[in-house]
Structures are given as structure tokens and as C-alpha cells.
N, C-alpha and C. Protein backbone atom coordinates (compact mmCIF):
# COMPACT_ATOMS: atom_id res chain seq x y z
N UNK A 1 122.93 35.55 121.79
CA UNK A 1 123.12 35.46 120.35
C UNK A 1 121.85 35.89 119.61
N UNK A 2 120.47 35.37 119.85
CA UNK A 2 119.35 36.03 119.29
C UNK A 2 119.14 37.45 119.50
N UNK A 3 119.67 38.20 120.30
CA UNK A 3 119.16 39.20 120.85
C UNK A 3 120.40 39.76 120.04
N UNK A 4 121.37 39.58 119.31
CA UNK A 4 122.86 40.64 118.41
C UNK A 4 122.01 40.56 117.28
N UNK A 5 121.61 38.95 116.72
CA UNK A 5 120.71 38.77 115.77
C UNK A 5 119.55 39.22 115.30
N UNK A 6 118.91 39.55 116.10
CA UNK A 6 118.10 40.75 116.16
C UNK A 6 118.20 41.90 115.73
N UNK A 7 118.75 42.60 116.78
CA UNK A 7 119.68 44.13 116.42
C UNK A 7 119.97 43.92 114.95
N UNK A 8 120.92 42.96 114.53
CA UNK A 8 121.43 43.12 113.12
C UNK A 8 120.56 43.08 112.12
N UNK A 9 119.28 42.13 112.37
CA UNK A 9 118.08 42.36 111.61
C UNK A 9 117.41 44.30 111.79
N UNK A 10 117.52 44.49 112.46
CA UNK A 10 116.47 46.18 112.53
C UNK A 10 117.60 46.65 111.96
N UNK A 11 119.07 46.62 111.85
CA UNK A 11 119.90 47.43 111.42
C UNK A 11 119.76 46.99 109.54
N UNK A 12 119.72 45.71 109.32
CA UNK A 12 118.89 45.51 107.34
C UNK A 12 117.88 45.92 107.19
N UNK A 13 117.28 45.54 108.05
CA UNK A 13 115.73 46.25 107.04
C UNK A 13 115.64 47.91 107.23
N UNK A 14 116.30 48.34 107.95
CA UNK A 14 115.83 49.59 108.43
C UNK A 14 116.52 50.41 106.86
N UNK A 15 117.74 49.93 106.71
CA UNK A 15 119.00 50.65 105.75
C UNK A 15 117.92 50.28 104.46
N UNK A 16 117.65 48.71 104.25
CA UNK A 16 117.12 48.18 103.01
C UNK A 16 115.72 49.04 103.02
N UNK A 17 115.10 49.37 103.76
CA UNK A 17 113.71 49.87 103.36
C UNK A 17 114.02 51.88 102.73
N UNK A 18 114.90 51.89 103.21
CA UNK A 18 115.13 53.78 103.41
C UNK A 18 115.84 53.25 101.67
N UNK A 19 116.18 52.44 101.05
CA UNK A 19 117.06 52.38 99.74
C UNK A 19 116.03 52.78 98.93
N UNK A 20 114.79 52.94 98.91
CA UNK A 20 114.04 53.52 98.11
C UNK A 20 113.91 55.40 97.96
N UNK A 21 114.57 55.30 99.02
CA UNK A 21 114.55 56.64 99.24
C UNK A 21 116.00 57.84 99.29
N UNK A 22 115.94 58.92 99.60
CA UNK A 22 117.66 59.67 99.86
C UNK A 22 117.94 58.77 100.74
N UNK A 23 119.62 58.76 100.47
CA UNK A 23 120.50 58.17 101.55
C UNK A 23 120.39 58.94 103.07
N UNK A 24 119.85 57.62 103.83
CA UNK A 24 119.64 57.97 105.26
C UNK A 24 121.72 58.12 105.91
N UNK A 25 121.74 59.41 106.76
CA UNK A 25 123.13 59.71 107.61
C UNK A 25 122.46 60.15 108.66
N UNK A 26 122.81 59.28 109.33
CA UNK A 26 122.56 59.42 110.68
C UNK A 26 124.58 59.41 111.43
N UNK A 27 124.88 60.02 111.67
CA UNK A 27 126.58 60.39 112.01
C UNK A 27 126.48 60.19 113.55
N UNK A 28 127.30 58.95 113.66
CA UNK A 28 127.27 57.94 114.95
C UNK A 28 128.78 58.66 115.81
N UNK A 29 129.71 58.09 114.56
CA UNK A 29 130.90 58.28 115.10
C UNK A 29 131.54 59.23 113.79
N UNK A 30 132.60 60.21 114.61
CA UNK A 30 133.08 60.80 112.79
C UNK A 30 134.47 61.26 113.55
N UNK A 31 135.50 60.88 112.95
CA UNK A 31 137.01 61.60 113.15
C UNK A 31 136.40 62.47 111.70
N UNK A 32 137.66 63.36 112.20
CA UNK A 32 137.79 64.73 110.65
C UNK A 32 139.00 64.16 109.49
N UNK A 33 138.46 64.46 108.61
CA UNK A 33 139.69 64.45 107.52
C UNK A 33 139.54 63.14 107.10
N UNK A 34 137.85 62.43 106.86
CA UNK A 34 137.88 61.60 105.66
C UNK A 34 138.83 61.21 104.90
N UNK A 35 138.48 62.13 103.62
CA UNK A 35 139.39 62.38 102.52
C UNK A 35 140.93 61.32 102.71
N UNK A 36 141.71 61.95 103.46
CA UNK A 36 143.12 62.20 104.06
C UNK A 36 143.32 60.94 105.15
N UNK A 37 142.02 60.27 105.93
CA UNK A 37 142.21 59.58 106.73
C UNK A 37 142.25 58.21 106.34
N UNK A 38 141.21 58.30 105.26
CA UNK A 38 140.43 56.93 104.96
C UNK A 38 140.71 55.63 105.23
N UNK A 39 141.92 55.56 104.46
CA UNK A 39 142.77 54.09 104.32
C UNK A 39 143.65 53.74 105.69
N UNK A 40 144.16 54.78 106.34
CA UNK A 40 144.98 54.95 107.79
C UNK A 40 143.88 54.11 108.79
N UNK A 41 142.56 54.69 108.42
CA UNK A 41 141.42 54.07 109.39
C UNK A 41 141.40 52.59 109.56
N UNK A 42 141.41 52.41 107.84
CA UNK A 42 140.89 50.84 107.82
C UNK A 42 141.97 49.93 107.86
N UNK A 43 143.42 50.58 107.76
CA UNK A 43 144.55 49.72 108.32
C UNK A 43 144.89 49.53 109.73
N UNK A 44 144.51 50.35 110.63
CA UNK A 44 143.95 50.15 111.71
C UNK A 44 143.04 49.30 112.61
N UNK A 45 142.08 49.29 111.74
CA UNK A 45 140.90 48.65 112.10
C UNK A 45 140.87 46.95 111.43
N UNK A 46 142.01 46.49 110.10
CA UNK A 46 142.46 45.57 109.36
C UNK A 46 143.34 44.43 110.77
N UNK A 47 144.53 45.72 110.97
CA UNK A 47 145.49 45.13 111.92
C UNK A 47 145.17 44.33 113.32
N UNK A 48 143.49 45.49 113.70
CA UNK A 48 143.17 44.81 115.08
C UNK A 48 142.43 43.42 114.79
N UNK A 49 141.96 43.05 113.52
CA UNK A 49 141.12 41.98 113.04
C UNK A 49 142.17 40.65 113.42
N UNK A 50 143.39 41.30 112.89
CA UNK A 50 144.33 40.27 113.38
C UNK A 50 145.09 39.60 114.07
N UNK A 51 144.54 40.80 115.59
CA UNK A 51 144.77 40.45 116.90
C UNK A 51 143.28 39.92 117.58
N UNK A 52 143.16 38.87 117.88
CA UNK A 52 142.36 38.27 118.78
C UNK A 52 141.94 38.67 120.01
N UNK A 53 142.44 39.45 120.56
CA UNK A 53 142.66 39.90 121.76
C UNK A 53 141.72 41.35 121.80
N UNK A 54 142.20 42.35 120.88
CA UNK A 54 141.91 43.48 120.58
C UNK A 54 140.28 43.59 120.22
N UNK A 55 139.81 44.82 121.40
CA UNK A 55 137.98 44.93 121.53
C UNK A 55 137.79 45.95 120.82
N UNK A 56 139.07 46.79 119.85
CA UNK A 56 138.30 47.94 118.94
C UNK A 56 137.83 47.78 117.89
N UNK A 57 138.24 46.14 117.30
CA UNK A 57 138.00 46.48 115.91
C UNK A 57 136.12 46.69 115.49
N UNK A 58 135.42 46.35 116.15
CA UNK A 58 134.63 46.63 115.37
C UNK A 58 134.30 48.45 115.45
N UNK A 59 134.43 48.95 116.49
CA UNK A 59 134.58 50.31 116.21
C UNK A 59 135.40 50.84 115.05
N UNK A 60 136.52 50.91 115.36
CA UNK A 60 137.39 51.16 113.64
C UNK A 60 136.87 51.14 112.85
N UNK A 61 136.23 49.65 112.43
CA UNK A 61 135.40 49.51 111.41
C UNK A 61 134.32 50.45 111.46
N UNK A 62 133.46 50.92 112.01
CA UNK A 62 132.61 51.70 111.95
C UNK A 62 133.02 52.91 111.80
N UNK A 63 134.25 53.11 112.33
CA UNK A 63 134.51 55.17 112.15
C UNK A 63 135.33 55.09 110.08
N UNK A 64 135.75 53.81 110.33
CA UNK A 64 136.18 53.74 108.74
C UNK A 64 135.02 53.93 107.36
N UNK A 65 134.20 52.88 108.26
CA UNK A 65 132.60 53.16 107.39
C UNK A 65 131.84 54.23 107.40
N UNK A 66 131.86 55.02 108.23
CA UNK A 66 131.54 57.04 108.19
C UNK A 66 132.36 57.83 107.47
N UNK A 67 134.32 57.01 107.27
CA UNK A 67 134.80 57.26 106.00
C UNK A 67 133.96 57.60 104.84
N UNK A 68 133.76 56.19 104.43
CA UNK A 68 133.17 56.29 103.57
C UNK A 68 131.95 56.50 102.89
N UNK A 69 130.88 56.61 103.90
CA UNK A 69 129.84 57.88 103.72
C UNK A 69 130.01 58.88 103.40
N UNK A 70 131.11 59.45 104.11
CA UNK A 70 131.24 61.07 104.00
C UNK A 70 131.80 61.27 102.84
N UNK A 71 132.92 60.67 102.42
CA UNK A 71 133.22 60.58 100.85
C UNK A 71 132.89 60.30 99.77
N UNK A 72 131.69 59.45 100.31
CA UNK A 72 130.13 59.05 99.05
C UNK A 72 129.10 60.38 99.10
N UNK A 73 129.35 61.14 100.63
CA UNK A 73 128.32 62.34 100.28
C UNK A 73 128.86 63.45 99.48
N UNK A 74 130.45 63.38 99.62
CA UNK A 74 131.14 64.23 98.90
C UNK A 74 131.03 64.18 97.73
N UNK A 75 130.96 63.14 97.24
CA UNK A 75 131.54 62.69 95.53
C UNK A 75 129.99 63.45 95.34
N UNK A 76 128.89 62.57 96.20
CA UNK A 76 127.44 63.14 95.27
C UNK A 76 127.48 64.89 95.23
N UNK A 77 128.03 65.38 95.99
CA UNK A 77 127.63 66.91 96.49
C UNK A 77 128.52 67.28 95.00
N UNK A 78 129.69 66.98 94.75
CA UNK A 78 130.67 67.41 93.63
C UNK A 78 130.21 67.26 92.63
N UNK A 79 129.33 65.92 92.26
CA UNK A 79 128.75 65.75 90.81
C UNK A 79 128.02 66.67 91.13
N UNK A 80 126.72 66.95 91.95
CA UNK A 80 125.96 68.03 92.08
C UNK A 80 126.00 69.41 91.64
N UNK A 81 127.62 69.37 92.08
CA UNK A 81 127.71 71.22 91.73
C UNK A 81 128.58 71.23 90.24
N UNK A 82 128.71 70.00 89.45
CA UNK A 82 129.44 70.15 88.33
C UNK A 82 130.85 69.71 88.16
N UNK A 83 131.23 69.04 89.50
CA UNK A 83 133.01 68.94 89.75
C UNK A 83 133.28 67.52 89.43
N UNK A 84 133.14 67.32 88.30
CA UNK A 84 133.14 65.62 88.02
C UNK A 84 134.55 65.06 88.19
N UNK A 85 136.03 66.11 88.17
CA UNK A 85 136.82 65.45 88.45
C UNK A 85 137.45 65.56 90.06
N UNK A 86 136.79 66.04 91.03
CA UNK A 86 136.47 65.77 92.29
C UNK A 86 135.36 64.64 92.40
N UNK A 87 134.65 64.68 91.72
CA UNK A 87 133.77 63.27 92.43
C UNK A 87 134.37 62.05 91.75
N UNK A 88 135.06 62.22 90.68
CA UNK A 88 135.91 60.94 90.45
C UNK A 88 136.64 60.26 91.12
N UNK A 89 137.89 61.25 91.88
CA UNK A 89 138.95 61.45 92.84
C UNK A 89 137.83 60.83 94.19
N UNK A 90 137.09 61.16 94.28
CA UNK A 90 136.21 60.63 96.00
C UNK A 90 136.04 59.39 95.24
N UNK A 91 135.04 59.31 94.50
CA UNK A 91 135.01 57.59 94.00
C UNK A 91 135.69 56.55 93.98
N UNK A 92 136.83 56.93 93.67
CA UNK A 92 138.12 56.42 93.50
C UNK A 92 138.61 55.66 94.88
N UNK A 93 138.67 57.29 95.72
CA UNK A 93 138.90 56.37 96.98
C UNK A 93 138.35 55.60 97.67
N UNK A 94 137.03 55.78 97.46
CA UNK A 94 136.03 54.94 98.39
C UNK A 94 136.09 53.58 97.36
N UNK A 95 136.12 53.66 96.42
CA UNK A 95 136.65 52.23 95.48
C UNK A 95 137.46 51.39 96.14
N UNK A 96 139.02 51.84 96.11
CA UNK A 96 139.92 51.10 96.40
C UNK A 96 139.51 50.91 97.68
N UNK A 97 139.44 51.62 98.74
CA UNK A 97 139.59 51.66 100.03
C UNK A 97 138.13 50.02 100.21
N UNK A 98 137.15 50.32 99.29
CA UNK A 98 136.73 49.17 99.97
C UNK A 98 137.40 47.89 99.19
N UNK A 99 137.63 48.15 97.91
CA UNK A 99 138.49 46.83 97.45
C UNK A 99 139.42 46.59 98.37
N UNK A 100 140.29 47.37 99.19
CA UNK A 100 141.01 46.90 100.42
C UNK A 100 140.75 46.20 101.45
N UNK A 101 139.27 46.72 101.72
CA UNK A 101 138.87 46.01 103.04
C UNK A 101 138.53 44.76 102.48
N UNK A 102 137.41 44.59 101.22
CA UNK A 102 137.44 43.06 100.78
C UNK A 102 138.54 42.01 100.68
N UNK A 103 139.29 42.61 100.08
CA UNK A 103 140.98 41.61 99.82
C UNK A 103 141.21 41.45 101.12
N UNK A 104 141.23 42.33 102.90
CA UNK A 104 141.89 41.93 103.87
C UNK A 104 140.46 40.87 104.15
N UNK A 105 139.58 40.88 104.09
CA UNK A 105 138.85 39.96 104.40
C UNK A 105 138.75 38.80 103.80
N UNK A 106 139.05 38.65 102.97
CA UNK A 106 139.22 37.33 102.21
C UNK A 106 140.52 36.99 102.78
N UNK A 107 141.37 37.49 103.11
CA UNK A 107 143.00 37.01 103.34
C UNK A 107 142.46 36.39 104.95
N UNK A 108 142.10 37.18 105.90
CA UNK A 108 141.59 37.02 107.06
C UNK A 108 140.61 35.67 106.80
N UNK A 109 140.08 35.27 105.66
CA UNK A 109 139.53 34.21 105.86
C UNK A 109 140.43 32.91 105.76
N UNK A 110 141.61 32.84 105.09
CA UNK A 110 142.01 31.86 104.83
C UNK A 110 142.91 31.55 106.68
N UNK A 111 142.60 32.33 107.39
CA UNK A 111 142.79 31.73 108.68
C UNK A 111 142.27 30.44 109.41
N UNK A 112 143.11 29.76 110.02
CA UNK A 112 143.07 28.37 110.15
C UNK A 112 141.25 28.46 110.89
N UNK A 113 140.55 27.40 110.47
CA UNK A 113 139.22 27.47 111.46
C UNK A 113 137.60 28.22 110.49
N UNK A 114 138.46 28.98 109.92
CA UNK A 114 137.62 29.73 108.81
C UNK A 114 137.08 29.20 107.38
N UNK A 115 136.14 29.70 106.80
CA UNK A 115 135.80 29.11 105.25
C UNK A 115 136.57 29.71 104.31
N UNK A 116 136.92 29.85 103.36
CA UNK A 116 137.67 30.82 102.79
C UNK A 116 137.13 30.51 100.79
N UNK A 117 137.40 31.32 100.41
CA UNK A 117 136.64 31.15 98.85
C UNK A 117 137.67 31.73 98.21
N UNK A 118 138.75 32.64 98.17
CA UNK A 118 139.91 32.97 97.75
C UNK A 118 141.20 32.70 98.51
N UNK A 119 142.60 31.99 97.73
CA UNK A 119 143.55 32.29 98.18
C UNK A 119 144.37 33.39 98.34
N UNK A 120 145.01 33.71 99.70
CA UNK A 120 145.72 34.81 99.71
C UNK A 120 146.75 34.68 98.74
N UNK A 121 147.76 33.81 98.10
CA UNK A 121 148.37 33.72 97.50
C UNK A 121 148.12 34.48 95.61
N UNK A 122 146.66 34.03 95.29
CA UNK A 122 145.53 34.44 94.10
C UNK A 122 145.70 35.85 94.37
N UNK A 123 145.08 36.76 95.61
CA UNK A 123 145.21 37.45 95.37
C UNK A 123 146.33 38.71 95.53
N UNK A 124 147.59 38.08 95.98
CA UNK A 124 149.10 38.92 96.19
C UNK A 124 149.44 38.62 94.00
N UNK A 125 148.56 37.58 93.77
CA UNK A 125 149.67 37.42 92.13
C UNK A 125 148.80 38.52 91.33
N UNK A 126 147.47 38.81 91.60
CA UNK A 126 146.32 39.56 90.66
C UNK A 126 147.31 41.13 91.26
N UNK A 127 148.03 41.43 92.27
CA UNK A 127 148.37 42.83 92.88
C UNK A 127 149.71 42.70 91.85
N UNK A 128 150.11 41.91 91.62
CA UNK A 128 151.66 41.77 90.72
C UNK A 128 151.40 41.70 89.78
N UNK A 129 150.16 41.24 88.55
CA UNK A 129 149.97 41.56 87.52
C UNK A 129 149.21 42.73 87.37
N UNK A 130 148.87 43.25 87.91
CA UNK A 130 148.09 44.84 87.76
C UNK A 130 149.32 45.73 87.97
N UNK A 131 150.24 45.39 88.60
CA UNK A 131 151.23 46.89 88.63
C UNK A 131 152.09 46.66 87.52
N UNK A 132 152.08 45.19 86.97
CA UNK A 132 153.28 45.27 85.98
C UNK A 132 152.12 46.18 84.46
N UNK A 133 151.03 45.94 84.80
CA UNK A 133 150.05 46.50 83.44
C UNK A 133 150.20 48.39 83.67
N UNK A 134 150.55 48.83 85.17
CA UNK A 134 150.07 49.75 85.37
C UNK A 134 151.38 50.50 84.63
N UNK A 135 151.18 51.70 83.82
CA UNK A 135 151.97 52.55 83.35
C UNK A 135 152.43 53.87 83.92
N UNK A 136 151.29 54.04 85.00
CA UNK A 136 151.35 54.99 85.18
C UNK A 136 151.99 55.71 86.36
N UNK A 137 152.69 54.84 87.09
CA UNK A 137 153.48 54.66 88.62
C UNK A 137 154.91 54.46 87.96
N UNK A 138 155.77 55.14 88.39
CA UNK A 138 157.60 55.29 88.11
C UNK A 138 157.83 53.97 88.23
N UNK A 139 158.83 53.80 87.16
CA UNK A 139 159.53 52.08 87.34
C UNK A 139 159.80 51.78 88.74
N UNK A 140 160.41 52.90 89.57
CA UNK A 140 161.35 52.58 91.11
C UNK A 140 160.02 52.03 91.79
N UNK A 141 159.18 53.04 91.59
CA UNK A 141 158.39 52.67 93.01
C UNK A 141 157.44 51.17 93.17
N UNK A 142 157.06 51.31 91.18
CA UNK A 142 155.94 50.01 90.69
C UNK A 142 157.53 48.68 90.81
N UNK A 143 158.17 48.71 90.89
CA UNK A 143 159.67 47.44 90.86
C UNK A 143 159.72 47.22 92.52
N UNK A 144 159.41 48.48 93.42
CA UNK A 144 159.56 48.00 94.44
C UNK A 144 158.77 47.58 95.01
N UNK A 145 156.78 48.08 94.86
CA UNK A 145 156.08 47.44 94.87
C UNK A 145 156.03 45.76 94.88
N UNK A 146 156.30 45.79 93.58
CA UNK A 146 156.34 43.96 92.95
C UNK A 146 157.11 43.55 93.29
N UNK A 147 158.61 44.01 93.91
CA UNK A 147 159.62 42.89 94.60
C UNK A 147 158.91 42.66 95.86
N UNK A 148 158.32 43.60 96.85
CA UNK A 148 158.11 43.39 98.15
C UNK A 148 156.95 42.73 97.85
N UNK A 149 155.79 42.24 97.01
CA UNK A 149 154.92 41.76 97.01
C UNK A 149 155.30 39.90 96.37
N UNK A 150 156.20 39.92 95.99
CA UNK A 150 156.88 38.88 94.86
C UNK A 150 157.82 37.92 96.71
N UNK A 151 158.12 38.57 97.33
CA UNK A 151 158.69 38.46 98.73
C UNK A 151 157.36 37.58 99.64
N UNK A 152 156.32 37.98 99.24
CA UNK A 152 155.42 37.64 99.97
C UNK A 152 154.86 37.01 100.21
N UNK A 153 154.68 36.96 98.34
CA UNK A 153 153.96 35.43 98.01
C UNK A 153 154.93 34.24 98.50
N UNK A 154 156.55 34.60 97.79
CA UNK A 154 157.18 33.61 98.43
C UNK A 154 156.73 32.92 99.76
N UNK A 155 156.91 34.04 100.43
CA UNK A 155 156.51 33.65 102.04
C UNK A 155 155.21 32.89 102.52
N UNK A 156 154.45 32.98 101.47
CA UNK A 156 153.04 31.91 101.90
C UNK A 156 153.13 30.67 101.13
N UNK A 157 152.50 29.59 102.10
CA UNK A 157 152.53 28.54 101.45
C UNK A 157 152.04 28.19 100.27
């Protein structure tokens, strides 16, 4: 245990000291097609969190997190060359995609044994009042959204 503890210490300070400086990429692990992959990754890597059994997730997690480097180097390279509504579109995804991974981690916390600081229930009702605000998604798809999410909550205590 001191000796992971460790490691995880040279892996903060090393990231926290280089923050003064360009973003350090050092490219460990990389599937192709970022962009296109992103969210596929981290539902992947979400699902194995929730098998006990399963020794990939922390990999996943890591090829998900080169996701999102590469789409943070993108967005910067796009503002760079003037393409502000390409680096929006990358922002965007690397936005949600980590608001995803936060929400599965908070849900993953309210697992029996765990601390937990949000209910999963809190946050399935904040996903049902944001689509009923959202205008901009077709009635069919934002109705089916909120029934299958309205299903869900039911389903938790």
C-alpha cells in the first residue's frame, strides 16, 4: 500500500509542478478516433467499475483519459488556428464526457460500504429537469429520454 501511495504521489507532483508550464503529453496508451470514441470508452470502462471481478477498469479509464487529452489538444490546436466553432464542439465533449464520468462516480458511490455525498436518485431528477428545459432535442426523443429516466428513478429506492 505505501509503495501505490507513493507512485501516486510522483504521479501529483510531477503533473502539479509541469502546471506552470505547457501541458506535459506523454501518450501511454491511445486507441484512434477520440473524437468518435470518447463516451463508448468511458461506458466501458463505467460498466467494468461495476463488476467487481473485472481487472480492466482501471486501464479503460486511462485510454478514456488520453480521450480526453487528445480532445483538449484538439480544441487548443482549433482555437489556435481560428476554428472557435470546432474548439467549442471538442469542449463540449470533453465537458459532458467528464460530467459523465463524475455523475457515474457519485452513483458508484452510493454503493452499499461506500461514502457517498450525492443521491443517485438527485441526480436521475436534475437529468429530467434539464431535458424538460432543453428545447433543442425533438419532443420524441427528449419524451423518451424522460420516460426511460422517470422509469428509473421509480426503480431506486
Amino acid at each position: 500500500m505505501a509503495q501505490i501511495q507513493s507512485l501516486m504521489r510522483a504521479v501529483i507532483n510531477f503533473y502539479n509542478f509541469n502546471n506552470r508550464n505547457d501541458p506535459v503529453v506523454i501518450t501511454r496508451v491511445k486507441e484512434h478516433d477520440s473524437e468518435r470514441m470518447c463516451m463508448d470508452r468511458l461506458e466501458r470502462a463505467i460498466f467494468d467499475s461495476c463488476d467487481e471481478e473485472c481487472k480492466a477498469t482501471p486501464s479503460r479509464y486511462a485510454i478514456w483519459g488520453e480521450d480526453i487529452r487528445s480532445l483538449s489538444i484538439s480544441a487548443k490546436e482549433a482555437m489556435k488556428n481560428g476554428n472557435i466553432e470546432q474548439a467549442e464542439k471538442l469542449m463540449n465533449q470533453v465537458i459532458n464526457s467528464m460530467g459523465a464520468f463524475i455523475d457515474a462516480q457519485l452513483i458508484l458511490s452510493n454503493l452499499p460500504g461506500n461514502i457517498s455525498f450525492v443521491k443517485s436518485k438527485d441526480i436521475i431528477k436534475s437529468y429530467i429537469a434539464r431535458l424538460q428545459e432543453n428545447s433543442e432535442v425533438s419532443d420524441s426523443e427528449k419524451d423518451y429520454l424522460i420516460d426511460s429516466m422517470k422509469e428509473i428513478m421509480n426503480s431506486i429506492e
